[in-house]
N, C-alpha and C. Protein backbone atom coordinates (compact mmCIF):
# COMPACT_ATOMS: atom_id res chain seq x y z
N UNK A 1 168.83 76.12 -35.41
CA UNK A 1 170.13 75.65 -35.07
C UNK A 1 171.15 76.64 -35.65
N UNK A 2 172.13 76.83 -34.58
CA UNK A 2 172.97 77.81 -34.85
C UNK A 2 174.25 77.10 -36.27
N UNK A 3 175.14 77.86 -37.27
CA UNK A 3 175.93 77.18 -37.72
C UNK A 3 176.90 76.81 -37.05
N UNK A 4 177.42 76.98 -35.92
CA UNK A 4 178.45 76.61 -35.23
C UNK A 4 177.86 75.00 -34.92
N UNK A 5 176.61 74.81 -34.08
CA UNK A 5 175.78 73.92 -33.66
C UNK A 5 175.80 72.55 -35.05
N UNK A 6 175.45 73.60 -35.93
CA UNK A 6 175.63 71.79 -37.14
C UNK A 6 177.06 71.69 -37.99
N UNK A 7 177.99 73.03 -37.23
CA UNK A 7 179.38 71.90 -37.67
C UNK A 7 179.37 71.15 -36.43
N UNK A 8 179.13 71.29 -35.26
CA UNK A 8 179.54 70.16 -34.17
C UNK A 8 178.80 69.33 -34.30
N UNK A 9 177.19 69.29 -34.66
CA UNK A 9 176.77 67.85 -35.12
C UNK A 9 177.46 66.55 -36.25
N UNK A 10 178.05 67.59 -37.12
CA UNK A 10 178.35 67.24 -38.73
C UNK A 10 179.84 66.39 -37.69
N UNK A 11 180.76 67.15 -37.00
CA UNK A 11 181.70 66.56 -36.56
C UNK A 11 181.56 65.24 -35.73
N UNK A 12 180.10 65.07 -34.76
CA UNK A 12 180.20 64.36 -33.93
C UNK A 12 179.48 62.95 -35.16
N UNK A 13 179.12 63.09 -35.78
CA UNK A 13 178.66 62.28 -36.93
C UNK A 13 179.85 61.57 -37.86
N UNK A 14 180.38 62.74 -38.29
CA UNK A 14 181.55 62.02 -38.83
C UNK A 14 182.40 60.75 -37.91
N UNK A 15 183.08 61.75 -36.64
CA UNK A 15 183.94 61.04 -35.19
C UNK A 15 183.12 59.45 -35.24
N UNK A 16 181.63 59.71 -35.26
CA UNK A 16 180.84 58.28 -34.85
C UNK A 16 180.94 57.09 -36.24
N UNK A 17 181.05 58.21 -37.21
CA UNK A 17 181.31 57.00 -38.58
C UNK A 17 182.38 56.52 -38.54
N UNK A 18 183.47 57.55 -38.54
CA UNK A 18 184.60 56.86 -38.87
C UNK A 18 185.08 55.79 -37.39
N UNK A 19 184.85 55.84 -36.44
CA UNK A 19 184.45 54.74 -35.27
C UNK A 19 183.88 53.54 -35.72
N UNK A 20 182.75 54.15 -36.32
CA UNK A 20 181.98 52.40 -37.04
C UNK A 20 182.70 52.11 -37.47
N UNK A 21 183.30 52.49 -38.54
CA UNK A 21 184.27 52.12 -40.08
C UNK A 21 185.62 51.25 -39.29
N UNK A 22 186.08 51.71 -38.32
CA UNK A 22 186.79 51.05 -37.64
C UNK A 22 187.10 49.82 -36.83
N UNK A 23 185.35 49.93 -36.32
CA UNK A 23 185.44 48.91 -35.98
C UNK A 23 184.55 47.46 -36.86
N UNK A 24 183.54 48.37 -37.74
CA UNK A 24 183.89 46.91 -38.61
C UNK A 24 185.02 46.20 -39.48
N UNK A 25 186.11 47.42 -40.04
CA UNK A 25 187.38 46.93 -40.06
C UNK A 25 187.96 45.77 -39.16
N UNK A 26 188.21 46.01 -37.77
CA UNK A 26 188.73 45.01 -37.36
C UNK A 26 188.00 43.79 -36.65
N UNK A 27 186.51 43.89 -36.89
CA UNK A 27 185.82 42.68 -36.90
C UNK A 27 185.91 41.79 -38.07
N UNK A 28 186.33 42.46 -39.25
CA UNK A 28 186.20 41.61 -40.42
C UNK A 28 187.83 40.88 -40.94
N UNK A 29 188.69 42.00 -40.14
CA UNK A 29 190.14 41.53 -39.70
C UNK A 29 190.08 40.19 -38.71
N UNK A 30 189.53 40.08 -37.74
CA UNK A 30 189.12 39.38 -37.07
C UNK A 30 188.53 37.90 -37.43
N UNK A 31 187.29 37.94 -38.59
CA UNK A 31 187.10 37.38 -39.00
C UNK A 31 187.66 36.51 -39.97
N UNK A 32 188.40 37.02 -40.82
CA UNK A 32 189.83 37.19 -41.91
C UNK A 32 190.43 36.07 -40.82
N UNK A 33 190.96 36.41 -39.91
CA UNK A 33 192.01 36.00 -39.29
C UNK A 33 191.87 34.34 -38.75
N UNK A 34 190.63 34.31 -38.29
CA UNK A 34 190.32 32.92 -37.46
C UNK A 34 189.71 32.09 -38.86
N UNK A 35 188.73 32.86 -40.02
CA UNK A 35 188.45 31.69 -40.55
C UNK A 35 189.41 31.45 -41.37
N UNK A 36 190.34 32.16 -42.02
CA UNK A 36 191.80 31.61 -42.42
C UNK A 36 192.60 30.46 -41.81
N UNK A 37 192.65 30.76 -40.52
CA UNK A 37 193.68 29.44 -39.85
C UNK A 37 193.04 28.95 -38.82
N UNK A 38 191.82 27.54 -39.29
CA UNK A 38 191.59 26.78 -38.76
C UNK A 38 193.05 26.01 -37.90
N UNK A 39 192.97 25.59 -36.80
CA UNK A 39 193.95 24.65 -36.14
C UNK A 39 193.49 23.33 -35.72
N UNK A 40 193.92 22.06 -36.45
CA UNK A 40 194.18 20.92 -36.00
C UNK A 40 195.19 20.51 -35.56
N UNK A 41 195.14 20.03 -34.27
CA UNK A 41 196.66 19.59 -33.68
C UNK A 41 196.37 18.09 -33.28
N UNK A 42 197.45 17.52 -33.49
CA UNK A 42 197.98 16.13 -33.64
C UNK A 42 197.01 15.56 -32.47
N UNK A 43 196.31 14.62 -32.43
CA UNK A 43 195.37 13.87 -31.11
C UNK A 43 196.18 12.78 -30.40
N UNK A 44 195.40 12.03 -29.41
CA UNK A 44 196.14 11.36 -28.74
C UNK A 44 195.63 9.73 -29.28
N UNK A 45 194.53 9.84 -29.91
CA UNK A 45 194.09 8.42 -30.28
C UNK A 45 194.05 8.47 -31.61
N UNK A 46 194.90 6.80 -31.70
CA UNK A 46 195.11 6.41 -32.98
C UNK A 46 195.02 5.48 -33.53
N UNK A 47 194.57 4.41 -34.10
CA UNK A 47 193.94 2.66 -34.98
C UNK A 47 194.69 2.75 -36.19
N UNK A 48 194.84 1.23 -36.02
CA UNK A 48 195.10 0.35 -37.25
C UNK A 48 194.49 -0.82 -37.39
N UNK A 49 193.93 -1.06 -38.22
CA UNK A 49 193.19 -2.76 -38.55
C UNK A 49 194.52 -3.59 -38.36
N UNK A 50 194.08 -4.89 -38.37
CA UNK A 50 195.11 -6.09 -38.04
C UNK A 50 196.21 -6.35 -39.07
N UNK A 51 195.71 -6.09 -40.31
CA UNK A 51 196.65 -6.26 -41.71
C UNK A 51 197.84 -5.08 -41.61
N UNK A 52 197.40 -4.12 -40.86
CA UNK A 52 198.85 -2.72 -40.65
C UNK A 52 199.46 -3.54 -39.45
N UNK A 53 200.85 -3.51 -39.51
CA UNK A 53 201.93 -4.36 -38.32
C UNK A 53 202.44 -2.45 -37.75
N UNK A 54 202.10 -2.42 -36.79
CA UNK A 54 202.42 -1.37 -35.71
C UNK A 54 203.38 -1.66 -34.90
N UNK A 55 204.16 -2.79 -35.19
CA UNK A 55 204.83 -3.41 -34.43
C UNK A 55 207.00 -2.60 -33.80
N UNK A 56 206.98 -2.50 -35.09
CA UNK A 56 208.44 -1.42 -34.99
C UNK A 56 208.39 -0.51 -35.49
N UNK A 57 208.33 0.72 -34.32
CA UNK A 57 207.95 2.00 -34.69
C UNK A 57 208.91 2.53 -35.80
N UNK A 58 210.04 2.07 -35.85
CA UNK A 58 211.12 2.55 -36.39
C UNK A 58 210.85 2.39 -37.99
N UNK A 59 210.18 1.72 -38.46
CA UNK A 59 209.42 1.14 -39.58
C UNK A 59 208.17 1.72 -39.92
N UNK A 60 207.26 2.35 -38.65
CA UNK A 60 206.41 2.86 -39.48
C UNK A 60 204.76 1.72 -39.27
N UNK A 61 204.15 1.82 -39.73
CA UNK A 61 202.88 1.01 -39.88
C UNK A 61 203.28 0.65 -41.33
N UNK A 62 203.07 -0.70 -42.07
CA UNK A 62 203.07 -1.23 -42.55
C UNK A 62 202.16 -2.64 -42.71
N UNK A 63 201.21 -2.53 -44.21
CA UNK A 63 200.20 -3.44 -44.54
C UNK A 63 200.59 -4.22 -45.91
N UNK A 64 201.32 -5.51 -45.58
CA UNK A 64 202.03 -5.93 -46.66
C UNK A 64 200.60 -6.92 -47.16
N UNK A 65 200.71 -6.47 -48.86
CA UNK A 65 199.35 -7.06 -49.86
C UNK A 65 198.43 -7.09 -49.22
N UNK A 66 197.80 -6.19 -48.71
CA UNK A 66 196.29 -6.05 -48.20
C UNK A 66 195.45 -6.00 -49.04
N UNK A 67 194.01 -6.76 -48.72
CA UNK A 67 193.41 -6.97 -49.92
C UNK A 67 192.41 -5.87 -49.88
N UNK A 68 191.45 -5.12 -50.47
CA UNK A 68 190.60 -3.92 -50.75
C UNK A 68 190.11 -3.65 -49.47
N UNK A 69 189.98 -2.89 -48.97
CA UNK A 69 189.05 -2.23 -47.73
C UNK A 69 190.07 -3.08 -46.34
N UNK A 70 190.87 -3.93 -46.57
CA UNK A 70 191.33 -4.34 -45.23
C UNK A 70 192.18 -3.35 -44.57
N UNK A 71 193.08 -2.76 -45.35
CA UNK A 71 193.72 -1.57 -44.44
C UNK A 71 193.68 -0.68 -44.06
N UNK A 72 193.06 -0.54 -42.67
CA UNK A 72 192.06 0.72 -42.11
C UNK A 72 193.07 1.56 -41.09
N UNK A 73 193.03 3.01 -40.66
CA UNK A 73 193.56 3.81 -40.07
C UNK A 73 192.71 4.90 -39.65
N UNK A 74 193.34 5.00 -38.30
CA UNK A 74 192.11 6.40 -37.87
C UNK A 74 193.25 7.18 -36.79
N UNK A 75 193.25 8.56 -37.23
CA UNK A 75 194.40 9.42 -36.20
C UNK A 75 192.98 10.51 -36.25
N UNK A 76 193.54 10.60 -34.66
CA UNK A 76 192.74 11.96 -33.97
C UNK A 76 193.57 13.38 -34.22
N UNK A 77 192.70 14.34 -34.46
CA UNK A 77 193.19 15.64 -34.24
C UNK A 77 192.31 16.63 -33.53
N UNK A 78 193.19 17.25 -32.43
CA UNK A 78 192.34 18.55 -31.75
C UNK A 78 191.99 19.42 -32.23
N UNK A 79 191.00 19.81 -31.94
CA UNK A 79 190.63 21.73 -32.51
C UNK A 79 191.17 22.60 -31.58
N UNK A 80 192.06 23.33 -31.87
CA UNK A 80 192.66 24.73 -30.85
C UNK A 80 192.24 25.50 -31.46
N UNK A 81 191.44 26.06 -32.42
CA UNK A 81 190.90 27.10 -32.39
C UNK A 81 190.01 28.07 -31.73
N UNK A 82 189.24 29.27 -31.88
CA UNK A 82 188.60 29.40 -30.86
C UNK A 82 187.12 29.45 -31.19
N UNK A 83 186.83 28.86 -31.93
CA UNK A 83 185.30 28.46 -32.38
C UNK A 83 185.31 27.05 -32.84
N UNK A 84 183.59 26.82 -32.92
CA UNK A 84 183.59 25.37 -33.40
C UNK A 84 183.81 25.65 -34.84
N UNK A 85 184.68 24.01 -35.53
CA UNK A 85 184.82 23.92 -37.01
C UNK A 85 183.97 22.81 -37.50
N UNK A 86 183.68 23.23 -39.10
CA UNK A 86 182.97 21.63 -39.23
C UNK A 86 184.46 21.07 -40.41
N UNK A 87 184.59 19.38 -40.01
CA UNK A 87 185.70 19.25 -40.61
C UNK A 87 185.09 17.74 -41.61
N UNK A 88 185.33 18.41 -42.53
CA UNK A 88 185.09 17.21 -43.91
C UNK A 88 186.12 16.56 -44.19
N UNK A 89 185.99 14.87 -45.02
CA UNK A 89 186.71 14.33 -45.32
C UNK A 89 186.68 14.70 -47.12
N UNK A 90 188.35 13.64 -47.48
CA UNK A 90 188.42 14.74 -48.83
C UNK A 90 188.52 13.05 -49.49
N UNK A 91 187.25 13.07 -50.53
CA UNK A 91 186.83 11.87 -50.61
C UNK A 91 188.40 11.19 -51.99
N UNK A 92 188.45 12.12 -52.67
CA UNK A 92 189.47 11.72 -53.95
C UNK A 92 191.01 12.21 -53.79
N UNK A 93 191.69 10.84 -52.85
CA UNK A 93 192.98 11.36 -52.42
C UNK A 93 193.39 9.77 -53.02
N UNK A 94 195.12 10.04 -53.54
CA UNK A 94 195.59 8.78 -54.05
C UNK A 94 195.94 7.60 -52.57
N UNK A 95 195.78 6.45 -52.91
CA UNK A 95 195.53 5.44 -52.12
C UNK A 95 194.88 5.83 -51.02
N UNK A 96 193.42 6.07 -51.20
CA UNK A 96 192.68 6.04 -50.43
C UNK A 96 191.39 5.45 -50.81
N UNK A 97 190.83 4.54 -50.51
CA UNK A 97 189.38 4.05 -51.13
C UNK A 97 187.97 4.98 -50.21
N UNK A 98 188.27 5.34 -48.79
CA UNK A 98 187.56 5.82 -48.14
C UNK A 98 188.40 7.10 -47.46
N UNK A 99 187.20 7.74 -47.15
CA UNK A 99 187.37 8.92 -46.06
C UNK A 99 186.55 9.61 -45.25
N UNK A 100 186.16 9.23 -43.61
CA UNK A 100 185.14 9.84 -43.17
C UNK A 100 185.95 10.04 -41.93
N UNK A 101 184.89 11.27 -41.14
CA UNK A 101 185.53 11.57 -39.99
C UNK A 101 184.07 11.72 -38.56
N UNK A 102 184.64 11.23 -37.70
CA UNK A 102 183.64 11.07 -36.15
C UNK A 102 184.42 12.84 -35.75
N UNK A 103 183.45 13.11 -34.73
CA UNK A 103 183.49 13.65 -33.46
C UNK A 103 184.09 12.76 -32.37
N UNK A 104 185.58 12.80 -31.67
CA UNK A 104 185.82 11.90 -30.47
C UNK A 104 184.66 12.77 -29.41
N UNK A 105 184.22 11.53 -28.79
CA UNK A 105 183.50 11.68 -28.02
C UNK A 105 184.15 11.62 -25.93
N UNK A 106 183.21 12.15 -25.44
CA UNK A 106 183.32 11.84 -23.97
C UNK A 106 184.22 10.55 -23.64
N UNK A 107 183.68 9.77 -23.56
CA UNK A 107 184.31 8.20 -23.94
C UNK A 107 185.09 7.80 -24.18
N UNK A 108 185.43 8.67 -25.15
CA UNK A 108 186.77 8.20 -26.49
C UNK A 108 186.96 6.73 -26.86
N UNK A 109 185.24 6.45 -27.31
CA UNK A 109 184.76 5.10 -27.70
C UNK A 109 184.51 5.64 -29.18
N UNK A 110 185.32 4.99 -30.17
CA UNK A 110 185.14 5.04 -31.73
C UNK A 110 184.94 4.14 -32.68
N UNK A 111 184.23 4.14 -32.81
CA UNK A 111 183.50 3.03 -33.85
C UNK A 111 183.22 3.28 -35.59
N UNK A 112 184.25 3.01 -36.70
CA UNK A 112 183.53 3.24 -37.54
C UNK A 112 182.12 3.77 -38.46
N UNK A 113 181.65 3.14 -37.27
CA UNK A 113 180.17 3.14 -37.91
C UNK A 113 179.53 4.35 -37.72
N UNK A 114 180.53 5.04 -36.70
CA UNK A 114 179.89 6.37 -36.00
C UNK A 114 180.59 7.70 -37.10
N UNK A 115 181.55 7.29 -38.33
CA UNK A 115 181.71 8.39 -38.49
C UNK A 115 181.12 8.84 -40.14
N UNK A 116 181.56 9.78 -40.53
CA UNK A 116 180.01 10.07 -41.72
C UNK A 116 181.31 11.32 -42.51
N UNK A 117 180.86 11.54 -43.43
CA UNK A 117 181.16 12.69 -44.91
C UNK A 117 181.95 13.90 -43.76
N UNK A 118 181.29 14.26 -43.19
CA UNK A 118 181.37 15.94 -42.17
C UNK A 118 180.70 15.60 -40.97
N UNK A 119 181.69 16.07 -39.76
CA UNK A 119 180.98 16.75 -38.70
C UNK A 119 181.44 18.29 -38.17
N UNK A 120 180.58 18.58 -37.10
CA UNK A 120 180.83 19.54 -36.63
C UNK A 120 181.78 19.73 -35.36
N UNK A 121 183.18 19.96 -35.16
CA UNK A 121 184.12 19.67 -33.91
C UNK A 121 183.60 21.10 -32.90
N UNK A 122 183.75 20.65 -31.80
CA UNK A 122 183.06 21.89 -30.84
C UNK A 122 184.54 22.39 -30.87
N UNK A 123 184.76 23.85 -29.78
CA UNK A 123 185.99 24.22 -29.89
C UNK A 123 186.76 23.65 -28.62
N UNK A 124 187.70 22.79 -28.97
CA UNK A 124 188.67 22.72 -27.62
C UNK A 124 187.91 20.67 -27.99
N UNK A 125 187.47 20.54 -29.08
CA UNK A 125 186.74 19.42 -29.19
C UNK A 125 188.00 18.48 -30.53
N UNK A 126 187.50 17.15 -30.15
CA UNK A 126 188.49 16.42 -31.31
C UNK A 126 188.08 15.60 -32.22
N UNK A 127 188.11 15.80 -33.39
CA UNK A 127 187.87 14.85 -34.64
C UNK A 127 188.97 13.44 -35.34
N UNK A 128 187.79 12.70 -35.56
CA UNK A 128 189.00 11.11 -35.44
C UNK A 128 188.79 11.06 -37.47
N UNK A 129 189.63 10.86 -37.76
CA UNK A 129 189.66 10.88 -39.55
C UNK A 129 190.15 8.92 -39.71
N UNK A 130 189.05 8.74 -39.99
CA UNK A 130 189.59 6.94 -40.46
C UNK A 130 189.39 7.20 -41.80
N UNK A 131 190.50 6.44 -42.58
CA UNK A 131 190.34 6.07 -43.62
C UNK A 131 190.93 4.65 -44.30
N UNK A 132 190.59 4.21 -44.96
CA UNK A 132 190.33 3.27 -45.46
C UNK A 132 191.33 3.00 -46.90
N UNK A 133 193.09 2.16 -46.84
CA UNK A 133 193.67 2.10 -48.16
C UNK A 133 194.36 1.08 -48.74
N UNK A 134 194.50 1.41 -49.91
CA UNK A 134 194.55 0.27 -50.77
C UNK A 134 195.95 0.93 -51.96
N UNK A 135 196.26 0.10 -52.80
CA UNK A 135 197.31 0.47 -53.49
C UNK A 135 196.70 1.57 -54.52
N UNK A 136 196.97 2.46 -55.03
CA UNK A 136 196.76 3.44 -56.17
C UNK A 136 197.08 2.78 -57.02
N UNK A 137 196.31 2.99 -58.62
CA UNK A 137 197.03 2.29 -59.89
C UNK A 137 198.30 2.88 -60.70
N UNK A 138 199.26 2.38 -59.44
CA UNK A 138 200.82 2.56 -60.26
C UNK A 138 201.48 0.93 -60.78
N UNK A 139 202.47 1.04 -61.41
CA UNK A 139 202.82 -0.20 -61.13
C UNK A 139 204.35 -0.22 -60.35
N UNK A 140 204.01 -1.40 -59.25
CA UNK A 140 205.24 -2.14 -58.44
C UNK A 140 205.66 -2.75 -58.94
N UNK A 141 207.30 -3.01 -57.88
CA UNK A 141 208.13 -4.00 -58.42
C UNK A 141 207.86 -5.09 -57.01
N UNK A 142 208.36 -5.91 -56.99
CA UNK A 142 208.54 -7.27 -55.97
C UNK A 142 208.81 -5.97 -54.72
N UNK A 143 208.21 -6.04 -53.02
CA UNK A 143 209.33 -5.29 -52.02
C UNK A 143 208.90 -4.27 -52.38
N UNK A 144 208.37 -3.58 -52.97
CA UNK A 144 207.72 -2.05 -52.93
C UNK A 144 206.41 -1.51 -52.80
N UNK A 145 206.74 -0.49 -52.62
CA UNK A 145 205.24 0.31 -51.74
C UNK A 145 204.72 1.76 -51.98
N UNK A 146 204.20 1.95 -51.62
CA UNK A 146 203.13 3.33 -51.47
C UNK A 146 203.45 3.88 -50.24
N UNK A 147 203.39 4.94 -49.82
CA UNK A 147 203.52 5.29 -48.57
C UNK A 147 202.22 6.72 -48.21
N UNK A 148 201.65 6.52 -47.25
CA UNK A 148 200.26 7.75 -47.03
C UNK A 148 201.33 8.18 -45.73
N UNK A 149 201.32 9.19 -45.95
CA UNK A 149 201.91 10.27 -44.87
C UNK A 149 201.16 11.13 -44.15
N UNK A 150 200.18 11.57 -44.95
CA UNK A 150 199.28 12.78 -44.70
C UNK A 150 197.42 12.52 -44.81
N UNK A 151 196.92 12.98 -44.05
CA UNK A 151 195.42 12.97 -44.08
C UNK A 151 194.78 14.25 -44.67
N UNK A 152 194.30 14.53 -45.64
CA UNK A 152 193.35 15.92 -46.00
C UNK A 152 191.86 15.85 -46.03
N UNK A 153 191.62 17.19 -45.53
CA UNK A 153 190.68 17.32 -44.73
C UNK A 153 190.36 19.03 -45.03
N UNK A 154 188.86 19.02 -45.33
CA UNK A 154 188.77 20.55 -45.55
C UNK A 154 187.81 20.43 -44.41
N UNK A 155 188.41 22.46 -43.90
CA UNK A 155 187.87 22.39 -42.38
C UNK A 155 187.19 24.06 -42.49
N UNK A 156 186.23 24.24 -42.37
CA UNK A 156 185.61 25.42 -42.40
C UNK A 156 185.38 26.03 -40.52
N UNK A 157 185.47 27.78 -41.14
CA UNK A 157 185.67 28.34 -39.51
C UNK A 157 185.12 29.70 -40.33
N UNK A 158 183.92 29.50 -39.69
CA UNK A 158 183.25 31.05 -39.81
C UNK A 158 182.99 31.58 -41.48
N UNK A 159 182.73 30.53 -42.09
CA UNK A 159 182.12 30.39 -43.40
C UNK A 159 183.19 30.26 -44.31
N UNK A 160 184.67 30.15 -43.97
CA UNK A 160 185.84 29.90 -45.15
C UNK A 160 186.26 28.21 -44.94
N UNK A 161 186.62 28.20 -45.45
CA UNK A 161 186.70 26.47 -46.07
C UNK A 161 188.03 26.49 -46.49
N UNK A 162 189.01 25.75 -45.88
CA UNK A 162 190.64 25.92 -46.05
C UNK A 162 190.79 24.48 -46.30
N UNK A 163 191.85 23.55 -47.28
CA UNK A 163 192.21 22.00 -46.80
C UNK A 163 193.30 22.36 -46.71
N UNK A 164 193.22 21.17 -45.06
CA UNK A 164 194.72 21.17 -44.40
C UNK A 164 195.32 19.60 -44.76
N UNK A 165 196.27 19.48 -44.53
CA UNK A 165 197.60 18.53 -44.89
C UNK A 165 197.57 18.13 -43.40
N UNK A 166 197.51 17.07 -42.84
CA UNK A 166 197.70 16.98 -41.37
C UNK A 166 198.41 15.35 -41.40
N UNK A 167 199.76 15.20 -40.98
CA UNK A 167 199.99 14.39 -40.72
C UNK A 167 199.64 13.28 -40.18
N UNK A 168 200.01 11.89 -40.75
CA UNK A 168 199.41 10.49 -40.23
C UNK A 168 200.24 10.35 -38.83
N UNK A 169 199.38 10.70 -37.34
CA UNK A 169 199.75 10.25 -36.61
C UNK A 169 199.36 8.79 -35.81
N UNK A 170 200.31 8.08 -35.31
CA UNK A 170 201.96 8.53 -34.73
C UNK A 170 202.66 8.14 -36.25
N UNK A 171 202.38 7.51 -36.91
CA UNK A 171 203.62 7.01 -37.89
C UNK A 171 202.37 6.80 -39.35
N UNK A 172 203.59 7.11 -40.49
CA UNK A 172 202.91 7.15 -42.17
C UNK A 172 202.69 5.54 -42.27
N UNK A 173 201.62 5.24 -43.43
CA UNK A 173 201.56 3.82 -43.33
C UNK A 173 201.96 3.40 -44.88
N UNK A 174 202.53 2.49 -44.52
CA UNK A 174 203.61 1.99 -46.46
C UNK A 174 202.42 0.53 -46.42
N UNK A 175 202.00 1.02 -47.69
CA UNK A 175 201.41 -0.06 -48.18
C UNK A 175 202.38 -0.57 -49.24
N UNK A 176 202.94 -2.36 -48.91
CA UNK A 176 204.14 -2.87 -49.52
C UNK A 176 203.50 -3.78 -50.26
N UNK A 177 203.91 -4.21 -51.36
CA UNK A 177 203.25 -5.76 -52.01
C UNK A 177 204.59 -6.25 -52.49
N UNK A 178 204.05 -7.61 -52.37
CA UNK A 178 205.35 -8.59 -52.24
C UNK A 178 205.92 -9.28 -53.09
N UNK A 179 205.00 -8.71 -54.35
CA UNK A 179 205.19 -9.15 -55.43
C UNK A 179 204.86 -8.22 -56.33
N UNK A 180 205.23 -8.33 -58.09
CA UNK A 180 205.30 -7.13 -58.44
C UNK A 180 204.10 -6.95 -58.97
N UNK A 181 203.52 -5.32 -59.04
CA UNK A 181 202.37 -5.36 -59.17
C UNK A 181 201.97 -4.75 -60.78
N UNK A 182 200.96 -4.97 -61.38
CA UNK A 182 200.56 -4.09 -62.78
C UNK A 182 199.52 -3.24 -62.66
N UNK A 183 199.81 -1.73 -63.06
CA UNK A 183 198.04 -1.41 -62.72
C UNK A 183 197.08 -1.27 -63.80
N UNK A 184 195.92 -2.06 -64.06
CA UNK A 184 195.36 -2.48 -65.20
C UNK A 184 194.91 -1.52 -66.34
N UNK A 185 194.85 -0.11 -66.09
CA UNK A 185 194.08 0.60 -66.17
C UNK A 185 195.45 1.43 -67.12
N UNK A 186 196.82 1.26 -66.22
CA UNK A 186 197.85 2.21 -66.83
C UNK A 186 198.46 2.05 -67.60
């Protein structure tokens, strides 16, 4: 091999590395990018057990002295991302006794019983988050309340694991007691 011959190899070697180098750069940019910002967007289906009054939106959902496990809620959220996510519930949140989440299905038939710790949301697919609340140990006065605004939820996309803050849709739920409360513990 001539030396002219293995600088043009040496060059076409380099040209081909620094190509690789490039493009695993922006596969891992890529990667960076989507498993960073999982997207849940607000769903169209939403529950309340009988003890939450859904009644004036203007008010909000409201469960005046509900007794342990009676005040139940479940808001859907879409996946717009562009892969499937798996989306966990975040078991130790204040006034919350429970937290699990379904896959909405074909159907958009939801049943408690169907939802569990984690599932896996397909992409363009929707996850239903019920949870299950009760007063936190603060203490009330007569007419006052708690209010859950937000659902958290850690949602993994392509091996990163982010928790998102996702609003209680359509409306936050005020857990009120009607009398004043002590919390035993505080």
């Amino acid at each position: 091999m001539t030396e002219r011959a293995g600088r043009d190899a040496m060059r076409r070697r380099r040209a081909l590395a620094g190509t690789a180098g490039v493009a695993i750069a922006a596969l891992a940019s890529a990667w960076l990018v989507v498993g960073l910002n999982p997207r849940l967007e607000q769903g169209e289906v939403a529950w309340a057990s009988e003890v939450v009054d859904t009644s004036d939106p203007d008010r909000g959902w409201t469960a005046v002295d509900p007794a342990p496990g009676e005040a139940r809620v479940m808001a859907s959220y879409r996946s717009t991302g562009p892969v499937p996510v798996r989306v966990a519930a975040v078991p130790d949140q204040p006034a919350v006794l429970r937290s699990e989440v379904s896959v909405l299905g074909e159907r958009d038939v939801l049943l408690p019983e169907h939802a569990a710790p984690a599932v896996t949301v397909p992409r363009g697919g929707s996850v239903a988050v019920w949870q299950t609340l009760d007063f936190p140990c603060v203490d009330l006065g007569a007419d006052s309340g708690v209010v859950v605004e937000h659902v958290l939820v850690d949602v993994t996309t392509l091996g990163i694991t982010r928790r998102l803050e996702l609003p209680l849709h359509p409306s936050a739920v005020t857990l009120r007691s009607s009398t004043d409360r002590v919390c035993p513990g505080g």
